[in-house]
PDB file of N, CA and C in Angstrom:
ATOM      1  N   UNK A   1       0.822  -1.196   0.000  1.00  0.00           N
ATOM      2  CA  UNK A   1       0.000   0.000   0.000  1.00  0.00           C
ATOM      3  C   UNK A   1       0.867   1.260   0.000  1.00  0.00           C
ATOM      4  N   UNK A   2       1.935   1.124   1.083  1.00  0.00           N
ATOM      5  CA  UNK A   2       2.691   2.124   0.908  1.00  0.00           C
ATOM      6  C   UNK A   2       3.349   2.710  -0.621  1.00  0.00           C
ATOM      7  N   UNK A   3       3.729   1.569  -1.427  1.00  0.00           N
ATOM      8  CA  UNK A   3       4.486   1.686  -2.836  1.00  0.00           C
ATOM      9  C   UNK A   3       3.250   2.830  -3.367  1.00  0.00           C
ATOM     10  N   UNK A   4       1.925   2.111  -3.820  1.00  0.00           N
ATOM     11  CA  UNK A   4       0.833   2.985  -4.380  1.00  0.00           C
ATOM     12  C   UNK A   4       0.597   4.105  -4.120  1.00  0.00           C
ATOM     13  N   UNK A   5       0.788   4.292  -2.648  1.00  0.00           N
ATOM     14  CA  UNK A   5       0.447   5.453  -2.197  1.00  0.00           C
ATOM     15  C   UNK A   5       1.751   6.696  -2.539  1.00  0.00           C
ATOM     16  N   UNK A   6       2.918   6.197  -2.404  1.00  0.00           N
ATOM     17  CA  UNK A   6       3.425   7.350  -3.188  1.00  0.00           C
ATOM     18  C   UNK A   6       3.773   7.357  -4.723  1.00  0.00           C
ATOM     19  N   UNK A   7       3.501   6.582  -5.495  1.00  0.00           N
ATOM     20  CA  UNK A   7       2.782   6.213  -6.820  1.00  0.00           C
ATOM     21  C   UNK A   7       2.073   7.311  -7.209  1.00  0.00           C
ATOM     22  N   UNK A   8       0.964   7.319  -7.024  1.00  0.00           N
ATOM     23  CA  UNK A   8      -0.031   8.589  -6.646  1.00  0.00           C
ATOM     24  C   UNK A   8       0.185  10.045  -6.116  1.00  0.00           C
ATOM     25  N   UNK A   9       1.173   9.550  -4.910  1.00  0.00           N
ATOM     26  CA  UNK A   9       1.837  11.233  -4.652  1.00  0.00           C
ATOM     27  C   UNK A   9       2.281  11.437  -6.168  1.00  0.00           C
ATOM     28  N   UNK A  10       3.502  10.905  -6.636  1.00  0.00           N
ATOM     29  CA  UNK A  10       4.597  11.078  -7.319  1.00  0.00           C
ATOM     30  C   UNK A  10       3.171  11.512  -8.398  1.00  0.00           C
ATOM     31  N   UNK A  11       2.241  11.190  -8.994  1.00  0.00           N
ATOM     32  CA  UNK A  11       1.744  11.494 -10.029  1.00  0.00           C
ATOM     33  C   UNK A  11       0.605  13.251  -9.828  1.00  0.00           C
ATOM     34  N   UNK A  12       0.460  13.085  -8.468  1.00  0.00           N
ATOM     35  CA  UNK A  12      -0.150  14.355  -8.573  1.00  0.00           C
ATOM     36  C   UNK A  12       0.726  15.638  -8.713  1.00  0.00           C
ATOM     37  N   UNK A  13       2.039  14.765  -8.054  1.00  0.00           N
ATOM     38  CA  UNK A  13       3.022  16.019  -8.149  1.00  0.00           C
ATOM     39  C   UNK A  13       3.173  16.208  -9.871  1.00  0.00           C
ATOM     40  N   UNK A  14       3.302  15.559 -10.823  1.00  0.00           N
ATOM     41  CA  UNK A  14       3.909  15.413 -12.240  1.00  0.00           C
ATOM     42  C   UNK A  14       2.395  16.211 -12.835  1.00  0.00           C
ATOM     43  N   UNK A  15       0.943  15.945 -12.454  1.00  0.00           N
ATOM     44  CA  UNK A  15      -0.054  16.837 -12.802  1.00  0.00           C
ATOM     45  C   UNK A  15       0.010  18.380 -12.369  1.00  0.00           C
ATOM     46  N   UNK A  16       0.172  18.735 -11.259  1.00  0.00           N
ATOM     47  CA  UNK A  16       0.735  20.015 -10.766  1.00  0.00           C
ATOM     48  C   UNK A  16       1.516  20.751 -11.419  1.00  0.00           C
ATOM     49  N   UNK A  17       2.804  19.776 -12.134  1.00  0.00           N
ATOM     50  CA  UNK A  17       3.673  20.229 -12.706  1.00  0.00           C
ATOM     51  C   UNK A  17       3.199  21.070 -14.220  1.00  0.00           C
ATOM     52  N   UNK A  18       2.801  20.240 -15.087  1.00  0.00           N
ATOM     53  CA  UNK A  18       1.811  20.225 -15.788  1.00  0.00           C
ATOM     54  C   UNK A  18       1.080  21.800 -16.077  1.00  0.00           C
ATOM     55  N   UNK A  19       0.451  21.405 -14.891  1.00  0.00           N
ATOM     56  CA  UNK A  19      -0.461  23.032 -14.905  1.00  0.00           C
ATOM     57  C   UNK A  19       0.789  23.905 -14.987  1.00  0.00           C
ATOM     58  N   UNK A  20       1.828  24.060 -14.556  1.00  0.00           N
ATOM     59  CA  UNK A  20       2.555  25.096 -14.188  1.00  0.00           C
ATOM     60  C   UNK A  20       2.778  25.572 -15.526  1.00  0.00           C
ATOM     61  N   UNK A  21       3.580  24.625 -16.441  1.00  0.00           N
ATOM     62  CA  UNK A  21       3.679  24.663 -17.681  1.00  0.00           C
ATOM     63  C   UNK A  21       2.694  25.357 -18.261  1.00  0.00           C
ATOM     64  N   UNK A  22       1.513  25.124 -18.170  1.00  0.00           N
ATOM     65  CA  UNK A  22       0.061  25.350 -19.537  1.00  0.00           C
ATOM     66  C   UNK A  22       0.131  26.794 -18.534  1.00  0.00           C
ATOM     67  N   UNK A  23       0.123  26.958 -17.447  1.00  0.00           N
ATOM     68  CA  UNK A  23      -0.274  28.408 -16.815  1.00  0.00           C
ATOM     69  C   UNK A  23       0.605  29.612 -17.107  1.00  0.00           C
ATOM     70  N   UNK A  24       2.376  28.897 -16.606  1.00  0.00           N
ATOM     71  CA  UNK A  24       3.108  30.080 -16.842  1.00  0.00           C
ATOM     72  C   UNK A  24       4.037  30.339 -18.093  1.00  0.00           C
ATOM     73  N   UNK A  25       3.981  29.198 -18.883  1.00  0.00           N
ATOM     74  CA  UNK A  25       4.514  29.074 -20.236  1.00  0.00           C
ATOM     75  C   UNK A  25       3.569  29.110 -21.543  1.00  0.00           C
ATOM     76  N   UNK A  26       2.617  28.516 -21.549  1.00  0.00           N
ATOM     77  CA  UNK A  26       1.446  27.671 -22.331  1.00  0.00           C
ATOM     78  C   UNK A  26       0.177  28.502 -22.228  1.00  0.00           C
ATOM     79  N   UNK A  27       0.140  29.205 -21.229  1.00  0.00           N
ATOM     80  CA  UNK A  27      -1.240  30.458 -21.465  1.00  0.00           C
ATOM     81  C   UNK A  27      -1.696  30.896 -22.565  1.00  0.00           C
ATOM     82  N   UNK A  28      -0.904  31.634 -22.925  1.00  0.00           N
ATOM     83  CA  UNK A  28      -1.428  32.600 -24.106  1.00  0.00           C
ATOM     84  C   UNK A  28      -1.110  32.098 -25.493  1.00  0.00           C
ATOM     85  N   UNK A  29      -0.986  30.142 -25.659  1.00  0.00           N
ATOM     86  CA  UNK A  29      -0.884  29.746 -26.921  1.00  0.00           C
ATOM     87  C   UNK A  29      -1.892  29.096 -27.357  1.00  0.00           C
ATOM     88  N   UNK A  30      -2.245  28.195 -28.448  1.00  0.00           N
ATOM     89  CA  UNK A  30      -3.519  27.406 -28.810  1.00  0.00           C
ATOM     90  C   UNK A  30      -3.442  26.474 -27.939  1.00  0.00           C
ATOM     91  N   UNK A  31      -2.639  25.671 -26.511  1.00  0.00           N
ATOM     92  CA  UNK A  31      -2.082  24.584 -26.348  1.00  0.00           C
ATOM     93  C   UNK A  31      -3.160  25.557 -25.183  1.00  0.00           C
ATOM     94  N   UNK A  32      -2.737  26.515 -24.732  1.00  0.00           N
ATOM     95  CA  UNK A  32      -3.464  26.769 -23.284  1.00  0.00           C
ATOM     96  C   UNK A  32      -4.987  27.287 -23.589  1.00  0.00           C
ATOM     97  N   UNK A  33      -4.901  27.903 -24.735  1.00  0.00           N
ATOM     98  CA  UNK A  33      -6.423  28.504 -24.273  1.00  0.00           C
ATOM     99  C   UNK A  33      -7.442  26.895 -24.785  1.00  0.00           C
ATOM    100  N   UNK A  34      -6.954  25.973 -25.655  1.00  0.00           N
ATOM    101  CA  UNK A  34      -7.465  24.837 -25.626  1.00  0.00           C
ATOM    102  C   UNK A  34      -7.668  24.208 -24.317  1.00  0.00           C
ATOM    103  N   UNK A  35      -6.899  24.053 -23.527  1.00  0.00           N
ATOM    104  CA  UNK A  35      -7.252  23.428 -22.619  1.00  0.00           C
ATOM    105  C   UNK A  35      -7.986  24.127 -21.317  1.00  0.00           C
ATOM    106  N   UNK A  36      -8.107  25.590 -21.547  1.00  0.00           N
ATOM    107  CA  UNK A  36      -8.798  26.000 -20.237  1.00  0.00           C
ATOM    108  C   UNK A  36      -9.934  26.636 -20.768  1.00  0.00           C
ATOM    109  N   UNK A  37     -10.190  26.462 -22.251  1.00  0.00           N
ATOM    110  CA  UNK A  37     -11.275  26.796 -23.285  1.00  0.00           C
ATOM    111  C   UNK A  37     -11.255  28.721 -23.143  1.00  0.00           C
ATOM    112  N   UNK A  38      -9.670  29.028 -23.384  1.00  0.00           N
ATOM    113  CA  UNK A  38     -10.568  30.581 -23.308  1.00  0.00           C
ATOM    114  C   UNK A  38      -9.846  31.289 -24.989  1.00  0.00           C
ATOM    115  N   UNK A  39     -10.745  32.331 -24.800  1.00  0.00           N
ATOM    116  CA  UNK A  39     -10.057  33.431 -26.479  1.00  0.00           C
ATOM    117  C   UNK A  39      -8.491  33.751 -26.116  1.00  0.00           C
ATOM    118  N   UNK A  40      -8.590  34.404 -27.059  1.00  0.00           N
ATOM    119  CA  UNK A  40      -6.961  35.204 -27.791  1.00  0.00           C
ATOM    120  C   UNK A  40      -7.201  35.840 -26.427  1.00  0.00           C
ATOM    121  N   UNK A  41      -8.011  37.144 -26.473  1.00  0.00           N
ATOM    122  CA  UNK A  41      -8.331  38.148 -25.730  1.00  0.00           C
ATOM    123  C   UNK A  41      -8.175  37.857 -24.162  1.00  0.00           C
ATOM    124  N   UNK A  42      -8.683  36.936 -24.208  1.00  0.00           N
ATOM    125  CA  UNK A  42      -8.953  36.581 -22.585  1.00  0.00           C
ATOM    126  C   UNK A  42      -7.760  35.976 -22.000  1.00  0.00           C
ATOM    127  N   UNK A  43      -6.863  35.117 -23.176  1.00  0.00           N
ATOM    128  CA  UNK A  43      -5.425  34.649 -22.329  1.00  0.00           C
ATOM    129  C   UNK A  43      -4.567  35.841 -22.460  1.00  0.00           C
ATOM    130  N   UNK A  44      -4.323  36.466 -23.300  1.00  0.00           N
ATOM    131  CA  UNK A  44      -3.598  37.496 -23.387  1.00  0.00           C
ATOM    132  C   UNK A  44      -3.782  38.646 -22.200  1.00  0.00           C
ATOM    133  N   UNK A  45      -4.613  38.764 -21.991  1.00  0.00           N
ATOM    134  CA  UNK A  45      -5.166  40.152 -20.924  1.00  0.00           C
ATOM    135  C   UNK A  45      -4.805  39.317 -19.272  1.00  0.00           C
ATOM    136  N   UNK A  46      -5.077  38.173 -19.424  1.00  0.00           N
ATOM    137  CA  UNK A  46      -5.067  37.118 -17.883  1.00  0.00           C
ATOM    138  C   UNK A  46      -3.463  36.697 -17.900  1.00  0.00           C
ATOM    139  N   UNK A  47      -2.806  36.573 -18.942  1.00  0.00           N
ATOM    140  CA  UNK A  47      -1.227  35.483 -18.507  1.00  0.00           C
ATOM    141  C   UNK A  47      -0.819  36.016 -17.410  1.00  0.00           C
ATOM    142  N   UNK A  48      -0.847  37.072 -16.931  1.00  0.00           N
ATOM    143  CA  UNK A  48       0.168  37.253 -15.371  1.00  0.00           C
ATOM    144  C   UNK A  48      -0.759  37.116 -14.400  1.00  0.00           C
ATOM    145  N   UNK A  49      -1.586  36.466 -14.130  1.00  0.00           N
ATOM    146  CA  UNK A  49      -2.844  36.161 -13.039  1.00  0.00           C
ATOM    147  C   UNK A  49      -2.636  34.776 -13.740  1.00  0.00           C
ATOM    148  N   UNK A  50      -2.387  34.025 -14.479  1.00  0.00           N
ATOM    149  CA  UNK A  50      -2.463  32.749 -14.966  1.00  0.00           C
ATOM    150  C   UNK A  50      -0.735  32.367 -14.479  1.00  0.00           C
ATOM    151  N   UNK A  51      -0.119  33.023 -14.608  1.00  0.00           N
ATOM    152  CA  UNK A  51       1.290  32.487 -14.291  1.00  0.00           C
ATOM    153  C   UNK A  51       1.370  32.788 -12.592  1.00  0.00           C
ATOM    154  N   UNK A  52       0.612  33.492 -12.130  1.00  0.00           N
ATOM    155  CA  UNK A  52       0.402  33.311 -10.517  1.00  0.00           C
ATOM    156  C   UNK A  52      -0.394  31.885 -10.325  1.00  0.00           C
ATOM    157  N   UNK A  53      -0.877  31.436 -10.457  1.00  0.00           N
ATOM    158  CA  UNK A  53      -1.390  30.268 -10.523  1.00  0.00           C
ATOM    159  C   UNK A  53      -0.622  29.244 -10.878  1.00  0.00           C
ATOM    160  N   UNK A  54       0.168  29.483 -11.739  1.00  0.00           N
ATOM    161  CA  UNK A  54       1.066  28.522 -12.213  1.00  0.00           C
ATOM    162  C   UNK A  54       2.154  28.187 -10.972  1.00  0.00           C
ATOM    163  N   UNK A  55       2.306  29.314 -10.632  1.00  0.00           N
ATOM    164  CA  UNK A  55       3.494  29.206  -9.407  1.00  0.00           C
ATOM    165  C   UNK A  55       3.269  28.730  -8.182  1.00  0.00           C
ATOM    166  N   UNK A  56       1.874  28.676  -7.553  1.00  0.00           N
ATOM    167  CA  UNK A  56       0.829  27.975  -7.042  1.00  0.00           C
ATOM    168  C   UNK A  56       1.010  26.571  -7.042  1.00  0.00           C
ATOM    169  N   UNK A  57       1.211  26.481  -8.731  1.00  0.00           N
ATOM    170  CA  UNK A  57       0.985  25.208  -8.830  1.00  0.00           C
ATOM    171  C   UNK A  57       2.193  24.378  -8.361  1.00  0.00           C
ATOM    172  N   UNK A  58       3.387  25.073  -8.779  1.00  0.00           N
ATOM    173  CA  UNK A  58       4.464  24.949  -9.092  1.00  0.00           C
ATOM    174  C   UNK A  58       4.877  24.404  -7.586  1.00  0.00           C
ATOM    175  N   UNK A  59       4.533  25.163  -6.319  1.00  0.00           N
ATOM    176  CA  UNK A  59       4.794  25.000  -4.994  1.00  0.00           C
ATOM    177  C   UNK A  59       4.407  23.934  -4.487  1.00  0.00           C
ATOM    178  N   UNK A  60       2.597  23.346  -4.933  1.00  0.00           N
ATOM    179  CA  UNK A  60       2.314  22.461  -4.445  1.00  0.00           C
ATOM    180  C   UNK A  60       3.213  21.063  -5.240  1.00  0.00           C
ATOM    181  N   UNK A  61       3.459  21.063  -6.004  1.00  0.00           N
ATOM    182  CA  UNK A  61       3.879  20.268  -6.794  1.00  0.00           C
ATOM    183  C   UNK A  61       5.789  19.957  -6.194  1.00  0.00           C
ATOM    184  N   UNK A  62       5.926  20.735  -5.636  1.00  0.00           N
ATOM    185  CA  UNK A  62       7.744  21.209  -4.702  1.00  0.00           C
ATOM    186  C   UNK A  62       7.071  20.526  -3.832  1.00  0.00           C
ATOM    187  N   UNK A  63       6.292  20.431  -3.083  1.00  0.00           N
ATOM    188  CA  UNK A  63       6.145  20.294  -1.392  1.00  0.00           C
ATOM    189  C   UNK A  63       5.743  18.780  -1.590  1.00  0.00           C
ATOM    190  N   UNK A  64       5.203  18.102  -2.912  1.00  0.00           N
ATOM    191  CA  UNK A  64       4.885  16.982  -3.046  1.00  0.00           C
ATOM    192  C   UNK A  64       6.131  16.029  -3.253  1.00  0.00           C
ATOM    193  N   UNK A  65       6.960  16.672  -4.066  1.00  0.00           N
ATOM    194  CA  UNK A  65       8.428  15.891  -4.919  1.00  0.00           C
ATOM    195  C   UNK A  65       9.055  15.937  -3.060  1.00  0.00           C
ATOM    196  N   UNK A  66       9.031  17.172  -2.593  1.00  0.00           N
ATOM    197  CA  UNK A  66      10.213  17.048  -1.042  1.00  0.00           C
ATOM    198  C   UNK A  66       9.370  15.929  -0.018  1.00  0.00           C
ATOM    199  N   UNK A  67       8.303  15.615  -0.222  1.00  0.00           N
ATOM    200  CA  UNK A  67       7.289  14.743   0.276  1.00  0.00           C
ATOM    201  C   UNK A  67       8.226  13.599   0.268  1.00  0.00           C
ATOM    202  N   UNK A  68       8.621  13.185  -1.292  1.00  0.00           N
ATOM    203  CA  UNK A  68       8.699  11.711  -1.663  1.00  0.00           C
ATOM    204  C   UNK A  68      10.209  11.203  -1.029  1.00  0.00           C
ATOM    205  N   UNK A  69      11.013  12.568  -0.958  1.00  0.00           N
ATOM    206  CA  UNK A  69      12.456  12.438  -0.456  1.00  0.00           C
ATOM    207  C   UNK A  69      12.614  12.313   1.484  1.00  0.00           C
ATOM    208  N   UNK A  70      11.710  12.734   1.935  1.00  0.00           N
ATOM    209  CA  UNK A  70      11.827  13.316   3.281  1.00  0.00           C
ATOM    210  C   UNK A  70      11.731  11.473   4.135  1.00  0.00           C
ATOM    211  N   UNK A  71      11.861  11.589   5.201  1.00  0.00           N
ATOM    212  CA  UNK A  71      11.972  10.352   6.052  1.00  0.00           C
ATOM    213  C   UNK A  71      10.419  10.658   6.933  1.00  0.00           C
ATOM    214  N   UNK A  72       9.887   9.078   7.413  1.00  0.00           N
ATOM    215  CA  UNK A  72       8.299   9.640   8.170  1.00  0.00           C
ATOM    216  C   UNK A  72       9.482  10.122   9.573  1.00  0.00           C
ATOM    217  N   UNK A  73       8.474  10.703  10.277  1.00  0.00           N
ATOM    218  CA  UNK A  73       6.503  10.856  10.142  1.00  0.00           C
ATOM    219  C   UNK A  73       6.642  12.324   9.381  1.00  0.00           C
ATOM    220  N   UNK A  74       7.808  13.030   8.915  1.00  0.00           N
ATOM    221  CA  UNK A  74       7.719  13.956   8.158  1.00  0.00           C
ATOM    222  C   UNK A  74       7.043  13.771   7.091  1.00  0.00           C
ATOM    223  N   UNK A  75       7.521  12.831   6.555  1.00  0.00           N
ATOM    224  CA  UNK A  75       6.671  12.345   4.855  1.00  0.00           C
ATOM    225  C   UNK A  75       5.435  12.469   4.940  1.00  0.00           C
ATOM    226  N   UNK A  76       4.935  11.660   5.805  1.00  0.00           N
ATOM    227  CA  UNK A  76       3.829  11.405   6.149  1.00  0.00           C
ATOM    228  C   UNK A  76       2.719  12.708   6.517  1.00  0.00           C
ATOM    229  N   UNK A  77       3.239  13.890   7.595  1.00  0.00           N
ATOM    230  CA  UNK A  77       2.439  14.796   7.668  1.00  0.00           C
ATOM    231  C   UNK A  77       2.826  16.373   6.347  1.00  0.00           C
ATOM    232  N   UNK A  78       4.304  15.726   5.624  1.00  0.00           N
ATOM    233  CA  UNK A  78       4.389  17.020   4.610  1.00  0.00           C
ATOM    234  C   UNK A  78       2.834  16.558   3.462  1.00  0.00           C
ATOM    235  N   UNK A  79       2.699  15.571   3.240  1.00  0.00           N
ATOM    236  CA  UNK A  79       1.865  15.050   1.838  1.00  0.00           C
ATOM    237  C   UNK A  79       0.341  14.628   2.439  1.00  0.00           C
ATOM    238  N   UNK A  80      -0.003  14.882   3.688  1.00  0.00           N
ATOM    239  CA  UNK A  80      -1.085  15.219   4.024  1.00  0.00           C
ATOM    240  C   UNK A  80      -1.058  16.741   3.873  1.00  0.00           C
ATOM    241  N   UNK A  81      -0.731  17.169   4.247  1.00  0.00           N
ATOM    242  CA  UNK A  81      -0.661  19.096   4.454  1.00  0.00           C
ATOM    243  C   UNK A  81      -0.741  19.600   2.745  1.00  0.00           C
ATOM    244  N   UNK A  82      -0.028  18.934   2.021  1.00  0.00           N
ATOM    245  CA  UNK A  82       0.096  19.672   0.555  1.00  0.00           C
ATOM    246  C   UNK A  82      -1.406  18.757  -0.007  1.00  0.00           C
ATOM    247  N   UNK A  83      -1.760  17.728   0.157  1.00  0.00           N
ATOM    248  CA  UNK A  83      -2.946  17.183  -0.524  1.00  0.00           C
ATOM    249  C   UNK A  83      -3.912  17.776  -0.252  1.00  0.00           C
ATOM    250  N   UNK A  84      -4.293  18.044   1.613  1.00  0.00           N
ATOM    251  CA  UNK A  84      -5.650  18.833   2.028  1.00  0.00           C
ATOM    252  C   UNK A  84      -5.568  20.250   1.034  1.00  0.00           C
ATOM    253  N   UNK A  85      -4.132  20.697   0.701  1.00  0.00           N
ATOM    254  CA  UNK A  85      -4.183  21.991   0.244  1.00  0.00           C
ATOM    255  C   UNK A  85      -4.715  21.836  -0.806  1.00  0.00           C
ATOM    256  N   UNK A  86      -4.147  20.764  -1.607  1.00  0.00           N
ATOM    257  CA  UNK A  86      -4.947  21.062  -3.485  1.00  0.00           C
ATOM    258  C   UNK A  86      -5.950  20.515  -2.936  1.00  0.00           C
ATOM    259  N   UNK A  87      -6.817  19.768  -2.194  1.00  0.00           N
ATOM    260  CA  UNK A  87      -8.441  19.226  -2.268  1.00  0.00           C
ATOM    261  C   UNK A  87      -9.060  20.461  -1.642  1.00  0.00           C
ATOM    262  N   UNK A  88      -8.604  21.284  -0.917  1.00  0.00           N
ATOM    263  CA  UNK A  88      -9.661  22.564  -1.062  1.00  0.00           C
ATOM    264  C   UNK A  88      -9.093  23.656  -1.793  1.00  0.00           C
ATOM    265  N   UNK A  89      -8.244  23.884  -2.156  1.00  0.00           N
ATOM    266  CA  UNK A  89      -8.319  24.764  -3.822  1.00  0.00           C
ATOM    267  C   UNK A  89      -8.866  24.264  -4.942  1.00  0.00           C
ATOM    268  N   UNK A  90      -9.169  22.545  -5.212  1.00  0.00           N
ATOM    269  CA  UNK A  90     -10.081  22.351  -5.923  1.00  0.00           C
ATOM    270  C   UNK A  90     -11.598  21.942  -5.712  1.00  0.00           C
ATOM    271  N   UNK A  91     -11.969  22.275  -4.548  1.00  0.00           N
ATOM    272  CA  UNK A  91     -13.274  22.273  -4.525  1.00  0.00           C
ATOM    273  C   UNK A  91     -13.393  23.665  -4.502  1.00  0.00           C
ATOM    274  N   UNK A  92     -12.999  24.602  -3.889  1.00  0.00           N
ATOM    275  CA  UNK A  92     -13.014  25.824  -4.039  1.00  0.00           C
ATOM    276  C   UNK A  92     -13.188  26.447  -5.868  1.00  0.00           C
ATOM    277  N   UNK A  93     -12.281  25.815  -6.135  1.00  0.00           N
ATOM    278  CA  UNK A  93     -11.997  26.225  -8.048  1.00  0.00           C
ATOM    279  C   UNK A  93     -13.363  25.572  -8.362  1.00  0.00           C
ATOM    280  N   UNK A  94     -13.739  24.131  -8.242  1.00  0.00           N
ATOM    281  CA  UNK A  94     -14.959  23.683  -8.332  1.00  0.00           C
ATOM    282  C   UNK A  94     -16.355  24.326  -8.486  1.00  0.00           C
ATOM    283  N   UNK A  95     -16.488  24.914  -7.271  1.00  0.00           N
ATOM    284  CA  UNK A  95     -17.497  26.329  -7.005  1.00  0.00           C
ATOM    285  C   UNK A  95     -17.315  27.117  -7.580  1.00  0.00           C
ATOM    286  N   UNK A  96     -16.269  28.390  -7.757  1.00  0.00           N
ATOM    287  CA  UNK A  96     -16.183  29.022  -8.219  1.00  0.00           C
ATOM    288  C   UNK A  96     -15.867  29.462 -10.030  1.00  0.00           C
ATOM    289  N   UNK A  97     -15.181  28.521 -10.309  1.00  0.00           N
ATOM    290  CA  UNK A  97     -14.782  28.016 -11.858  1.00  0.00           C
ATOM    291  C   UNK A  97     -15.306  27.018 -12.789  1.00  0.00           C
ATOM    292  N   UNK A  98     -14.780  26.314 -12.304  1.00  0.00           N
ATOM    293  CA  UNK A  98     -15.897  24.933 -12.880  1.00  0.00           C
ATOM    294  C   UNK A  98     -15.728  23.706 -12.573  1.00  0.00           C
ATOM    295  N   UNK A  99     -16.725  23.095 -12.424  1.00  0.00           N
ATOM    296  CA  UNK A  99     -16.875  21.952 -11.984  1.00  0.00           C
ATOM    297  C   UNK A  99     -15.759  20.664 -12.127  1.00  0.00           C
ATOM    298  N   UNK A 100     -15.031  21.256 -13.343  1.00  0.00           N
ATOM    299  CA  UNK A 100     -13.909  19.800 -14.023  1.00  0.00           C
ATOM    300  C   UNK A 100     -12.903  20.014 -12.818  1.00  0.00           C
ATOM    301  N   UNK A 101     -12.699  20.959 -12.490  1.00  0.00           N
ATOM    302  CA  UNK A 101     -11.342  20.957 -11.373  1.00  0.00           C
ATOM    303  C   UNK A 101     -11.871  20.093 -10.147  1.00  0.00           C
ATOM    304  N   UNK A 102     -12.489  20.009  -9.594  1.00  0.00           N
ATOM    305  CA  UNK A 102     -13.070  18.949  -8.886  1.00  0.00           C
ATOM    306  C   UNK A 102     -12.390  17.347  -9.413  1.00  0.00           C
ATOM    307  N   UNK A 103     -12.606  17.283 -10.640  1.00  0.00           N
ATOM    308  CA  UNK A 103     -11.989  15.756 -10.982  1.00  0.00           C
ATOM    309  C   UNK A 103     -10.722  15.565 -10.917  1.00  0.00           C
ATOM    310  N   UNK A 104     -10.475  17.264 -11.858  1.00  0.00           N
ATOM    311  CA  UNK A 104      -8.759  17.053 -12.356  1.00  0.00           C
ATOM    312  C   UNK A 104      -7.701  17.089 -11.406  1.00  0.00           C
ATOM    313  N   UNK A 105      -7.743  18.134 -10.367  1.00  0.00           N
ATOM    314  CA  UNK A 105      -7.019  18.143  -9.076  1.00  0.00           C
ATOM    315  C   UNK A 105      -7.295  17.753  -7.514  1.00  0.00           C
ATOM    316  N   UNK A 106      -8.992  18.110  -7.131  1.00  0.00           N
ATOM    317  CA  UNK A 106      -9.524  17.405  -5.761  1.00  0.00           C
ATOM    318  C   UNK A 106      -9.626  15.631  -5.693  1.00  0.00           C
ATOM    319  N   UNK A 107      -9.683  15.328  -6.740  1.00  0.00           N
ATOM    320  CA  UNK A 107      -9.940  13.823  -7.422  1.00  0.00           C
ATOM    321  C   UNK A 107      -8.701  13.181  -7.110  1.00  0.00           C
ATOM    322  N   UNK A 108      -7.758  13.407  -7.946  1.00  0.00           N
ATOM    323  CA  UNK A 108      -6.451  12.857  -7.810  1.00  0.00           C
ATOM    324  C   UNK A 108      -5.862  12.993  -6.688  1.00  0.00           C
ATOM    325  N   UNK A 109      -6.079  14.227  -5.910  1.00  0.00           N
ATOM    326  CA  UNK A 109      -5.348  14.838  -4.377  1.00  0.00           C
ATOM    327  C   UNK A 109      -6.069  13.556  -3.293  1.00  0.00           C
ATOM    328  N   UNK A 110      -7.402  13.607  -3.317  1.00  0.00           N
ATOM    329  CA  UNK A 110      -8.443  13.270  -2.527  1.00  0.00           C
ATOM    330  C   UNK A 110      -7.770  11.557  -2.653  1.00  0.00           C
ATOM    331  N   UNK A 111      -7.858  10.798  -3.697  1.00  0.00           N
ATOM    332  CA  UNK A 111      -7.480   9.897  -3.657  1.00  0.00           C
ATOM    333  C   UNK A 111      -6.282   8.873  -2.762  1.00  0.00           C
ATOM    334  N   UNK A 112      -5.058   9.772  -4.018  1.00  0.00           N
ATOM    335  CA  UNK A 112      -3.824   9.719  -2.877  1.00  0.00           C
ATOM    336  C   UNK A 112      -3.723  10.189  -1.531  1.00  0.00           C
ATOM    337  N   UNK A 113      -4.551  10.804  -0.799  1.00  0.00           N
ATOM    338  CA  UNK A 113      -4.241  11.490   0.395  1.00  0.00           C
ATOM    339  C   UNK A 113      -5.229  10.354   1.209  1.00  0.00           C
ATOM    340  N   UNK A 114      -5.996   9.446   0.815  1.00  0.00           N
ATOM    341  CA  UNK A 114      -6.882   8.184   1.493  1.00  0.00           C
ATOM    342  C   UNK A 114      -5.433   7.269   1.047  1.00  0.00           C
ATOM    343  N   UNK A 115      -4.895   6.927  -0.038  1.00  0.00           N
ATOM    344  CA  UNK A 115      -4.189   5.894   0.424  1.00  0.00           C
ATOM    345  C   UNK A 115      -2.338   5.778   1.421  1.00  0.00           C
ATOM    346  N   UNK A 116      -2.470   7.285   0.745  1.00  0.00           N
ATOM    347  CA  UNK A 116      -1.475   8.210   2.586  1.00  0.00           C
ATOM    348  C   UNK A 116      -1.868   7.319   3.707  1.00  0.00           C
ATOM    349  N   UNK A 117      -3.035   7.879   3.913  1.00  0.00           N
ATOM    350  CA  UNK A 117      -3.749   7.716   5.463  1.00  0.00           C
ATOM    351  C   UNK A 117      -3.501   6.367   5.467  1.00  0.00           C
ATOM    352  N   UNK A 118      -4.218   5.512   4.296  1.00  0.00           N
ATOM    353  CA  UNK A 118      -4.370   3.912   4.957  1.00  0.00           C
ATOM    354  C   UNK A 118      -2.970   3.376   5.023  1.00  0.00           C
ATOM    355  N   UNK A 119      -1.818   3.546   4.127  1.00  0.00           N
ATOM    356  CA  UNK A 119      -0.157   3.040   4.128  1.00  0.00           C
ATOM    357  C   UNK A 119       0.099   3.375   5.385  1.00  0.00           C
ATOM    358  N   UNK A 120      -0.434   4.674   6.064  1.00  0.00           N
ATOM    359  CA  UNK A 120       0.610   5.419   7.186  1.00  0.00           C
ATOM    360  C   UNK A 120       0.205   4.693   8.539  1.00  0.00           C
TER     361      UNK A 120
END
C-alpha cells in the first residue's frame, strides 16, 4: 500500500507540474487557451494572473516531490498538508470556476491522500 500510495503522490506532483507549464509558459498559446477553453483576448489580458497560478501550482507540486524524499513521520504529515491543500483549492476552483477541477485536481489529491492515510 505504501508503494501505491506514493505512486499517486509522485503522479499528482507530475499533474501540478503540468499546470505550471500550460499556466506560466502555455497560457497565451492554442495549447493553453485549448485546454482552459478561453479566447486570444482573454489569455492574453489574464497570462500574469495565470502564471500566478502557475506558481501555485508549481509549490504544491515542490512540497509533493520534497514529500517523496523526506523520512516519516515527516513524509507522512508534509503530503497530508500539501494534498488537504490542493483538495480545497479544488473544490473551491470547483465552485467558483468549474466543476472539471473537482476531478482534475480534488480527485487525484483526494485519492492519494486516502491511500497516505491507509499506508501510514
Amino acid at each position: 500500500m505504501q508503494v501505491a500510495a506514493q505512486v499517486l503522490v509522485s503522479l499528482v506532483a507530475v499533474i501540478h507540474v503540468y499546470f505550471l507549464i500550460l499556466e506560466m509558459f502555455l497560457w497565451d498559446t492554442e495549447r493553453g487557451r485549448k485546454a482552459f477553453g478561453t479566447t486570444a483576448a482573454f489569455s492574453r489580458e489574464s497570462a500574469t494572473l495565470a502564471a500566478n497560478q502557475g506558481l501555485y501550482n508549481g509549490f504544491m507540486a515542490a512540497g509533493l516531490i520534497w514529500s517523496l524524499f523526506a523520512s516519516d513521520p515527516v513524509r507522512h504529515q508534509i503530503q497530508i498538508f500539501f494534498l488537504l491543500c490542493l483538495i480545497v483549492a479544488g473544490v473551491y476552483g470547483a465552485v467558483t470556476v468549474s466543476r472539471k477541477i473537482l476531478f482534475v485536481q480534488a480527485g487525484p489529491a483526494a485519492l492519494a491522500l486516502v491511500l497516505v492515510l491507509v499506508a501510514g
